[in-house]
N, C-alpha and C. Protein backbone atom coordinates (compact mmCIF):
# COMPACT_ATOMS: atom_id res chain seq x y z
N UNK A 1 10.35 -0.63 -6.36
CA UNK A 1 9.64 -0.69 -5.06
C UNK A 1 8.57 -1.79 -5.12
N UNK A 2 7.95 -1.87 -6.29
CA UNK A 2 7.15 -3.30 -6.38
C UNK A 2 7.59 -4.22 -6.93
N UNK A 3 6.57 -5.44 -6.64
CA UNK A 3 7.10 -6.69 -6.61
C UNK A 3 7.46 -6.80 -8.72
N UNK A 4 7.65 -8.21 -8.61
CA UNK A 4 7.82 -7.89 -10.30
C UNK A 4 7.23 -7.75 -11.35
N UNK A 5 6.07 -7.71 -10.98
CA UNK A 5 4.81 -7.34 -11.64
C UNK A 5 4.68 -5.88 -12.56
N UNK A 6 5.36 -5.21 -11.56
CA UNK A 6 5.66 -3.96 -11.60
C UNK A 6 7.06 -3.85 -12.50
N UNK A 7 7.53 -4.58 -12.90
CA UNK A 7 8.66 -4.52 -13.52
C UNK A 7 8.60 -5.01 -14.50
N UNK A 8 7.54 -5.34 -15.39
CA UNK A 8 6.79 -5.39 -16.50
C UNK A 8 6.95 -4.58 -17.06
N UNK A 9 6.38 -3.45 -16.74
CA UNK A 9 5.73 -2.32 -17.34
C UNK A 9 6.90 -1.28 -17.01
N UNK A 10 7.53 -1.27 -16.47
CA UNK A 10 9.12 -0.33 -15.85
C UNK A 10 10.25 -1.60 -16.17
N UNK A 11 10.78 -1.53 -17.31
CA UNK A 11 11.97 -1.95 -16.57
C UNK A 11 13.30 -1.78 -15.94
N UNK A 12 13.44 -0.56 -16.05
CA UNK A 12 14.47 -0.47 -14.75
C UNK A 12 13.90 -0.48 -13.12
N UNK A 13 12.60 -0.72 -13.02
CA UNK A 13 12.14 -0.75 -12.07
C UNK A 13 12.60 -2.44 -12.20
N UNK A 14 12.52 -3.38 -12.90
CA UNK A 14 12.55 -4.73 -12.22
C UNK A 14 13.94 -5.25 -12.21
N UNK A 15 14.97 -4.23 -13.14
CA UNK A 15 15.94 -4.67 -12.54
C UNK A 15 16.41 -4.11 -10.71
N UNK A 16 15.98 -3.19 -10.43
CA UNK A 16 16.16 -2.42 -9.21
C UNK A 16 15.55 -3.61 -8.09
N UNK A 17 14.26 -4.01 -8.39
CA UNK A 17 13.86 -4.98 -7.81
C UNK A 17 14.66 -6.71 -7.41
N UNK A 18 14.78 -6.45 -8.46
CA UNK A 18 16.24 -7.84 -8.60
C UNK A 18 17.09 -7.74 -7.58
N UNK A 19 17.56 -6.62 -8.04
CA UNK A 19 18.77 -6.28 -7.36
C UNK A 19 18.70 -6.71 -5.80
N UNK A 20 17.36 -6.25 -5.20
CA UNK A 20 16.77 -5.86 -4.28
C UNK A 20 16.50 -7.31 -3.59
N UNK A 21 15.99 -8.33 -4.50
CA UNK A 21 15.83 -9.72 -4.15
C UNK A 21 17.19 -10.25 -3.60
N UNK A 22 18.11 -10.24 -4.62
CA UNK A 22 19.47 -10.42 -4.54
C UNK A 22 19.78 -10.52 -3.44
């Protein structure tokens, strides 16, 4: 849900984000 900053510290949060860019 956050930007990729947030996907630092989570990473299945920054691949979700990716995805999301994608």
């Amino acid at each position: 849900m956050f930007p990729i900053p947030s996907g630092n510290l989570i990473p299945a949060g920054k691949v979700r984000c990716s995805n999301r860019l994608k």
